[in-house]
Protein backbone atom coordinates (compact mmCIF):
# COMPACT_ATOMS: atom_id res chain seq x y z
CA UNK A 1 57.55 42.92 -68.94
CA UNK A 2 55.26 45.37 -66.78
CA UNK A 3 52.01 45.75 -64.89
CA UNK A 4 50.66 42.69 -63.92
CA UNK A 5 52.54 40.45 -66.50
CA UNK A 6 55.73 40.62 -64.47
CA UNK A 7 53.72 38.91 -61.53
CA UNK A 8 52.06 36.35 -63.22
CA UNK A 9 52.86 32.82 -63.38
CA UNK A 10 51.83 30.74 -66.39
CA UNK A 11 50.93 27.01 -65.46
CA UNK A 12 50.04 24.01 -67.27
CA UNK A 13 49.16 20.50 -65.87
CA UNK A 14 51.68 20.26 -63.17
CA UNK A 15 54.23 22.75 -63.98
CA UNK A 16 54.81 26.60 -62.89
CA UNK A 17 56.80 28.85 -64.72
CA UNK A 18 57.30 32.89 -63.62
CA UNK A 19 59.21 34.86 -66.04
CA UNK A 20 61.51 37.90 -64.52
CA UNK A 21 62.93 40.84 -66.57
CA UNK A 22 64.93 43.20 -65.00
CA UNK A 23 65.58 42.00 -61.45
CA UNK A 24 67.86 45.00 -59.55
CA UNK A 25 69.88 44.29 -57.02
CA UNK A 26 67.95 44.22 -53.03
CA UNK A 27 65.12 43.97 -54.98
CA UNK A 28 62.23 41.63 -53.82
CA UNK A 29 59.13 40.33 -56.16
CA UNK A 30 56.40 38.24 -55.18
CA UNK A 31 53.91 36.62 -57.47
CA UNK A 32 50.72 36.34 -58.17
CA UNK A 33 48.98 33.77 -56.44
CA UNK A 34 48.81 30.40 -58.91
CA UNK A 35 46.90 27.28 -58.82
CA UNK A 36 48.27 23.61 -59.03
CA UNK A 37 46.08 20.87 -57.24
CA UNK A 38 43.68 22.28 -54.53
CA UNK A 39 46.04 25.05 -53.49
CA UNK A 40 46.74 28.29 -54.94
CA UNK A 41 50.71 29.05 -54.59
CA UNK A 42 53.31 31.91 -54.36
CA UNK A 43 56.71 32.18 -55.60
CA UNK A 44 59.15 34.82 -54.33
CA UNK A 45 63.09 36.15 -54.79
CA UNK A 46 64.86 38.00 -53.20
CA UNK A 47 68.06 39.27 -54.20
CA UNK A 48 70.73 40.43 -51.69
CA UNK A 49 74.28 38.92 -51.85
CA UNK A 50 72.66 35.77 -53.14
CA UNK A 51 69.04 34.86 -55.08
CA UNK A 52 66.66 33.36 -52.21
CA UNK A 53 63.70 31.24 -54.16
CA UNK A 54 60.45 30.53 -51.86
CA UNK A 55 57.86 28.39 -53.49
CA UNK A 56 54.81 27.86 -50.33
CA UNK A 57 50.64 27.64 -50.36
CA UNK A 58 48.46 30.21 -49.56
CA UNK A 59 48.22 30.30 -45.81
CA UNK A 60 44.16 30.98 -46.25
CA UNK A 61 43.91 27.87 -48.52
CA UNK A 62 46.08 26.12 -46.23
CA UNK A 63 43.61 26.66 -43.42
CA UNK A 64 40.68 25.35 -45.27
CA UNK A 65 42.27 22.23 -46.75
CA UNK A 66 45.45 20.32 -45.27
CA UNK A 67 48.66 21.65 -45.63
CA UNK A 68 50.51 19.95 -49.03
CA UNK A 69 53.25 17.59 -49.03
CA UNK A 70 54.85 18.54 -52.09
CA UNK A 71 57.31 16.53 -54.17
CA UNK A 72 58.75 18.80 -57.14
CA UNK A 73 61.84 19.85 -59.10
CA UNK A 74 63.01 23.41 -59.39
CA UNK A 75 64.88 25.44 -62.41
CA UNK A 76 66.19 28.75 -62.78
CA UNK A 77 67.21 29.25 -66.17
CA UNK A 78 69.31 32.12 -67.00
CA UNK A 79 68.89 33.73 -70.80
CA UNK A 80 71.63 36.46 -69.94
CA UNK A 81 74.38 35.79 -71.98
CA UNK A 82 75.13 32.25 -72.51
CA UNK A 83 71.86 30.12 -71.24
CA UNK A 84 72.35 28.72 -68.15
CA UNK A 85 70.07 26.21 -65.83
CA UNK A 86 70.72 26.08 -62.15
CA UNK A 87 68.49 22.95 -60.51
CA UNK A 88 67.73 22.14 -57.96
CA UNK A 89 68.57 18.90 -56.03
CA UNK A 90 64.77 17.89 -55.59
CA UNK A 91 62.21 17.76 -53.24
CA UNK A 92 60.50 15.02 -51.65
CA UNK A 93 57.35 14.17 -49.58
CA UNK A 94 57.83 17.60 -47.93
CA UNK A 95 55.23 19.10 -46.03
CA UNK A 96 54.92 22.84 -47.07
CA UNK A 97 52.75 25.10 -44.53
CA UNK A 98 54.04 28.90 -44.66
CA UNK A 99 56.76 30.80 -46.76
CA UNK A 100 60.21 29.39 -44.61
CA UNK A 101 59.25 25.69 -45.20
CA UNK A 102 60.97 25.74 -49.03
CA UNK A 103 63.67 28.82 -49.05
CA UNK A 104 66.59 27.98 -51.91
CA UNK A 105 69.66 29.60 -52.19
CA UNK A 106 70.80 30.26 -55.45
CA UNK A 107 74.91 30.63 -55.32
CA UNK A 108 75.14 32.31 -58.68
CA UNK A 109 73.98 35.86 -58.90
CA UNK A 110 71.12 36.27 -61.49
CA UNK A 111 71.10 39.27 -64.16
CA UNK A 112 69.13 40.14 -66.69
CA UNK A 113 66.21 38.13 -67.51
CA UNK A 114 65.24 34.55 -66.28
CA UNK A 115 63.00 32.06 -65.46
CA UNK A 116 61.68 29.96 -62.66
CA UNK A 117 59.89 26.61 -63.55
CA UNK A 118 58.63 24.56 -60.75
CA UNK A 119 57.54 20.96 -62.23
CA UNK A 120 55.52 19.38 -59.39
CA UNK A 121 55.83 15.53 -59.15
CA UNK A 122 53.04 14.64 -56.29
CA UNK A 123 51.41 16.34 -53.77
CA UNK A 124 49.58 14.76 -51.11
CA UNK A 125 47.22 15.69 -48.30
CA UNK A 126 48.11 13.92 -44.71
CA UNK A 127 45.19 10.98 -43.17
CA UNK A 128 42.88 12.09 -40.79
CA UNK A 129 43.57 8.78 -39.24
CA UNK A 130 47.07 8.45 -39.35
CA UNK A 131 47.22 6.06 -42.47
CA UNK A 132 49.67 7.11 -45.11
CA UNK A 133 49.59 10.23 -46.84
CA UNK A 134 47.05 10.12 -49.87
CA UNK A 135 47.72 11.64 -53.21
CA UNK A 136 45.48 14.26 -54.75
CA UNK A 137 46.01 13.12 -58.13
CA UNK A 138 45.40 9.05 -57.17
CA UNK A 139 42.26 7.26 -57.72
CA UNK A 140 41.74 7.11 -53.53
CA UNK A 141 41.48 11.33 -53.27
CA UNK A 142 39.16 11.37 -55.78
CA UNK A 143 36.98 9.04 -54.08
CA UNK A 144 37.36 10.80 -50.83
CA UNK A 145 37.02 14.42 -52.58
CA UNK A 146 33.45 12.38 -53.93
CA UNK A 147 31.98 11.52 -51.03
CA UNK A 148 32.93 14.84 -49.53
CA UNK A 149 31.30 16.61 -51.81
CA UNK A 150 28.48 14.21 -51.55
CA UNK A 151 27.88 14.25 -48.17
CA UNK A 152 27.62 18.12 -48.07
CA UNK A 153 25.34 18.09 -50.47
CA UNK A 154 23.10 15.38 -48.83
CA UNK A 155 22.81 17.61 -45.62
CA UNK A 156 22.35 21.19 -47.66
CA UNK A 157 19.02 19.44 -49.22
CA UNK A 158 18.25 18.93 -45.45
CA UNK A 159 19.37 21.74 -43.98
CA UNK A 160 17.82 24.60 -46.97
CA UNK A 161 14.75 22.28 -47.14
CA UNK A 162 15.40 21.19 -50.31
CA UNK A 163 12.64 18.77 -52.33
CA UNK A 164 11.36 17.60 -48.75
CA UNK A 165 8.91 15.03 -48.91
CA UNK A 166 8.29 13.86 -45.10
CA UNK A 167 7.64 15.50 -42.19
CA UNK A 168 9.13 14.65 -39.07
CA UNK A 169 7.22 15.74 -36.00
CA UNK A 170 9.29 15.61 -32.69
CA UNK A 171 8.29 16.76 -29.43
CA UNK A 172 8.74 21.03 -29.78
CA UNK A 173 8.55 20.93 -33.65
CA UNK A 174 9.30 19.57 -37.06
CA UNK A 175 11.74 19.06 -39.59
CA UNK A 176 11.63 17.89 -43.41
CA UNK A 177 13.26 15.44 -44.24
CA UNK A 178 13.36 13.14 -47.39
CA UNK A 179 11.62 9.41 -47.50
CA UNK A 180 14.61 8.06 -49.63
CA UNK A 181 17.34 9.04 -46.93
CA UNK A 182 15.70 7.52 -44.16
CA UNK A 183 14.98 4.24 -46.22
CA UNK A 184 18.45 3.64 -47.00
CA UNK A 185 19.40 4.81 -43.77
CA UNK A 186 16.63 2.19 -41.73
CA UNK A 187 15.27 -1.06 -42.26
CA UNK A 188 12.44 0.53 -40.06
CA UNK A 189 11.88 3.94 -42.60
CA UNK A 190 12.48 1.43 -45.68
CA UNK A 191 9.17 -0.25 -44.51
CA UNK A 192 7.21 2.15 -43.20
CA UNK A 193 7.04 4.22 -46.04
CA UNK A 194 6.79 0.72 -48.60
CA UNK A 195 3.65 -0.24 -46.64
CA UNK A 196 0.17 1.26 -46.74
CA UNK A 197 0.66 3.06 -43.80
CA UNK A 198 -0.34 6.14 -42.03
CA UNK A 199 2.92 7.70 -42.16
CA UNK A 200 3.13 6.69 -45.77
CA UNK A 201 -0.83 8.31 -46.18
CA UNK A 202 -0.40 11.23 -43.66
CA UNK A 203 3.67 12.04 -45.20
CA UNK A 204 4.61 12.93 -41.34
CA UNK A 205 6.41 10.37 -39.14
CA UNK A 206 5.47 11.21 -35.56
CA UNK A 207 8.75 10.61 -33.27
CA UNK A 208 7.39 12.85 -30.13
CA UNK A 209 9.82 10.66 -27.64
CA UNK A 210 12.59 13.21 -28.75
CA UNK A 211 13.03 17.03 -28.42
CA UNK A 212 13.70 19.20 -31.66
CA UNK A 213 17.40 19.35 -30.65
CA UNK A 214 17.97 15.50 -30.56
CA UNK A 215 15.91 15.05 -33.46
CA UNK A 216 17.69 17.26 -35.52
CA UNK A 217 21.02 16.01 -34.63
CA UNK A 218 19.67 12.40 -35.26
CA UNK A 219 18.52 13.43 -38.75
CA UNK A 220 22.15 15.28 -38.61
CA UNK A 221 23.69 12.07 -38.66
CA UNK A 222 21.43 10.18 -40.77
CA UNK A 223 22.80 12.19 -43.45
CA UNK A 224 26.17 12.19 -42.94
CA UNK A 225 26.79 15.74 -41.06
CA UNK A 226 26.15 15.74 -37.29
CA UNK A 227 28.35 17.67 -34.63
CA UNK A 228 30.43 15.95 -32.43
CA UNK A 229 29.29 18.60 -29.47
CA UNK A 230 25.68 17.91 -30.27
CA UNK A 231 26.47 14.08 -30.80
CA UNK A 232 27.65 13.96 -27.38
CA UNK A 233 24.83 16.28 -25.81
CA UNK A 234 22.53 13.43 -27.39
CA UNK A 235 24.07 10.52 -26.85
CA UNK A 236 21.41 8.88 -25.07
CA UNK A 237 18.11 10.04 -27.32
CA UNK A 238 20.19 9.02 -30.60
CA UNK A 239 20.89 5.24 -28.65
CA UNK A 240 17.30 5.45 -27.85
CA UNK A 241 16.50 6.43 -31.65
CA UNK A 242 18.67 4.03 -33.41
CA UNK A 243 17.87 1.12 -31.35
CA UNK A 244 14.16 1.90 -32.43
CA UNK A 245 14.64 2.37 -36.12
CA UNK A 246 17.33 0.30 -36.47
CA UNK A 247 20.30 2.53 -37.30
CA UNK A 248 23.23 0.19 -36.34
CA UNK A 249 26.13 1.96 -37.14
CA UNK A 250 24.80 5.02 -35.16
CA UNK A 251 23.47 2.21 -32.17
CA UNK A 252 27.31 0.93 -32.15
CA UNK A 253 28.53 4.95 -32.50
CA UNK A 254 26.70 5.61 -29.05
CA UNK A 255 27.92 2.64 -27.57
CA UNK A 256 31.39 3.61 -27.94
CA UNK A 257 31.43 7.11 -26.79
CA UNK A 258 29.15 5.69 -23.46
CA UNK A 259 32.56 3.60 -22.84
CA UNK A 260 34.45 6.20 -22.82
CA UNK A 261 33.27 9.38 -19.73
CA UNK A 262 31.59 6.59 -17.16
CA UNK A 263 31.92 8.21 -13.60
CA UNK A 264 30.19 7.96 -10.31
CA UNK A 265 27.32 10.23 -11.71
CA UNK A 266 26.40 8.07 -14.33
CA UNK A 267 27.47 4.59 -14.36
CA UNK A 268 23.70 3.53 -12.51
CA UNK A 269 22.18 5.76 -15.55
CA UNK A 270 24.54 3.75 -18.04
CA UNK A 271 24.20 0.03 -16.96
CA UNK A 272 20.71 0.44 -17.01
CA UNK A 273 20.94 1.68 -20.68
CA UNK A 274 23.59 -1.13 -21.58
CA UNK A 275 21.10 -3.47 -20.22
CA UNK A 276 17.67 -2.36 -22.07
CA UNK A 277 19.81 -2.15 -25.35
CA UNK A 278 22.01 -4.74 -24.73
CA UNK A 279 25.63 -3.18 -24.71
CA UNK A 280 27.89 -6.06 -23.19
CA UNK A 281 30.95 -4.00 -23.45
CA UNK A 282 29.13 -1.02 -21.85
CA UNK A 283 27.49 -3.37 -19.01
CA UNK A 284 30.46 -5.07 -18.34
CA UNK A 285 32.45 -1.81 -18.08
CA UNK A 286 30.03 -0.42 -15.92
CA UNK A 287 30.12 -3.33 -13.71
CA UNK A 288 33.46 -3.47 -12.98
CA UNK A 289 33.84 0.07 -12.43
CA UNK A 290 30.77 0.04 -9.46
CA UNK A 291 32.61 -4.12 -8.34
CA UNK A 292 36.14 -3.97 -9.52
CA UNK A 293 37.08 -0.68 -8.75
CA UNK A 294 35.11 -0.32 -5.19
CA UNK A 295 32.94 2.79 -7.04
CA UNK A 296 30.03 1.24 -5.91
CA UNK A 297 30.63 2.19 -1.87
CA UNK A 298 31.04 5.74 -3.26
CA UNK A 299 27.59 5.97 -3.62
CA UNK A 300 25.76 3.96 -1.59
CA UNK A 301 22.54 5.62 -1.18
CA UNK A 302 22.21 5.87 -5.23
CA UNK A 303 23.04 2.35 -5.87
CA UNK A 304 20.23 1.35 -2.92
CA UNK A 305 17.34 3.12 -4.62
CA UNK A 306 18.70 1.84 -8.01
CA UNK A 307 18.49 -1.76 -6.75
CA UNK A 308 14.86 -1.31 -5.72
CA UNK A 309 13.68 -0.89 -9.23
CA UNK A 310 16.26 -2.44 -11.17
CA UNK A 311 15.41 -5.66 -13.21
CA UNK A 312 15.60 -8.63 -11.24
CA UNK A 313 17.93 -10.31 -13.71
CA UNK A 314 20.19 -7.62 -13.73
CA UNK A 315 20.36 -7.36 -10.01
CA UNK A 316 21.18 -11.07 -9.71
CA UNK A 317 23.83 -10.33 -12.28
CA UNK A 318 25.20 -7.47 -9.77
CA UNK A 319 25.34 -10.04 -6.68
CA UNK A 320 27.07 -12.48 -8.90
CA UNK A 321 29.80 -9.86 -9.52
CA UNK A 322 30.24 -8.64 -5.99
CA UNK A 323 30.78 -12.66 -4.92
CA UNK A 324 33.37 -13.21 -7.38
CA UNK A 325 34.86 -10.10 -6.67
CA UNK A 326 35.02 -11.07 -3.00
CA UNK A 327 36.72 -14.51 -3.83
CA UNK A 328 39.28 -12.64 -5.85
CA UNK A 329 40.43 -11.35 -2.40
């Protein structure tokens, strides 16, 4: 065996098998990389006073994709002389990130030719949100891998312009976008563009309350690819936007991250928000920070000219909370 045959490793459905010829001794041999599931691997030995056997991903592939956690058996099987087969005891649900994670000694020395076969039994990727560990080869990968793909796709034909069909005009600019995504996406799009409708004559839906950046990022998440740093740079114009079209996953999205920075500088800003969308969690959050917590002598003069224009309802609401406050003392 020479050139690049002596590298290669032959695979078929889940099993790896890397033929050596003529292995000296302090001799070390690394093989070409080899694909099984969504990684592409590398076997090594390295002979010294024993055989070491390293079986890990490719670190690149590893950094695109979660590291594996491999469940396999391992063979060497020895044609020198009288055929042998050293195995090993097995490997389970072990996570394999870089070439020490899965080093096997072999006791007996090797000579002459032989072969490694690696028979993978599972190999799973780790939950974003800590749920168990999902197989690549079950049903549930493939329906992640799916929607993955899916999703990517979806924002590429926004992103490259791809088949547009509406025009979105926003306050700096516009950006094509695609009448079907927006209907499924909002009761509001789903009827403007069913009914006989300027938008529906004119192809151009006229949204000039937001800026090009907050528009984009609200079409961003309409199609399933917005940026967390331009989600929270937003927040407010995509509340604004989804109360208005009626996006109420991305309404409830907002609502959440409000909860979850409120300080001095913003809590006036944010109960008057929870208020004209009605957020009860993010009211009542806001309301005990300013009450509760004593935030709201921090910054008196604010909270004064606040109160001058605030709804009367919601400043009745604000005495009512100071009073029982005051009781609690």
């Amino acid at each position: 065996m020479s050139g690049d045959s002596a590298f290669r490793v032959e695979t078929t459905a889940r099993v790896a098998q890397w033929r050596i010829d003529g292995f000296n001794s302090s001799t070390y041999r690394k093989s070409h990389p080899f694909r099984i599931g969504i990684w592409n691997w590398y076997l090594t030995v390295e002979k010294n006073r024993v055989v070491y056997i390293r079986l890990y991903p490719d670190i690149s592939s590893v950094a695109r994709d979660p590291a594996p956690i491999a469940s396999f058996i391992i063979r060497v099987v020895s044609s020198a002389g009288e055929r042998k087969t050293i195995v090993h005891p097995g490997i389970s649900d072990k996570q394999l990130k870089n070439n020490t994670d899965f080093v096997w000694a072999v006791d007996s020395l090797l000579a002459g030719k032989f072969l490694i076969d690696v028979e993978f039994l599972d190999l799973k990727i780790a939950s974003p949100d800590g749920s168990e560990p999902s197989s690549i080869w079950s049903g549930s990968y493939i329906n992640k891998c799916s929607i993955t793909t899916a999703l990517k796709s979806l924002h590429r034909m926004l992103s490259d312009g791809i088949h547009t069909d509406i025009t979105i005009e926003a306050s700096e600019g516009s950006i094509g976008a695609h009448r079907a995504v927006l209907a499924a996406r909002s009761p509001v799009f789903r009827s403007m563009f069913s009914h006989d409708l300027k938008e529906k004559q004119l192809s151009t839906v006229n949204i000039s309350d937001m800026s090009i950046e907050a528009c984009q990022a609200f079409l961003n998440y309409m199609y399933g690819d917005v940026r967390v740093d331009d989600f929270i740079t937003h927040r407010l114009a995509l509340l604004r936007a989804a109360d208005k079209y009626d996006v109420s996953d991305l309404k409830e999205a907002c609502h959440e991250s409000l909860l979850e920075d409120i300080d001095s500088k913003n809590v006036l800003e944010r109960l008057q928000y929870a208020t004209l969308y009605q957020l009860p969690m993010l009211k009542s959050t806001c309301m005990r920070y300013l009450v509760n917590f004593g935030k709201i002598y921090d910054i008196k003069d604010d909270f004064n000219a606040f109160m001058m224009c605030a709804d009367r309802e919601l400043i009745a609401e604000i005495f009512q909370e100071v009073l029982s406050a005051w009781k609690g003392f």
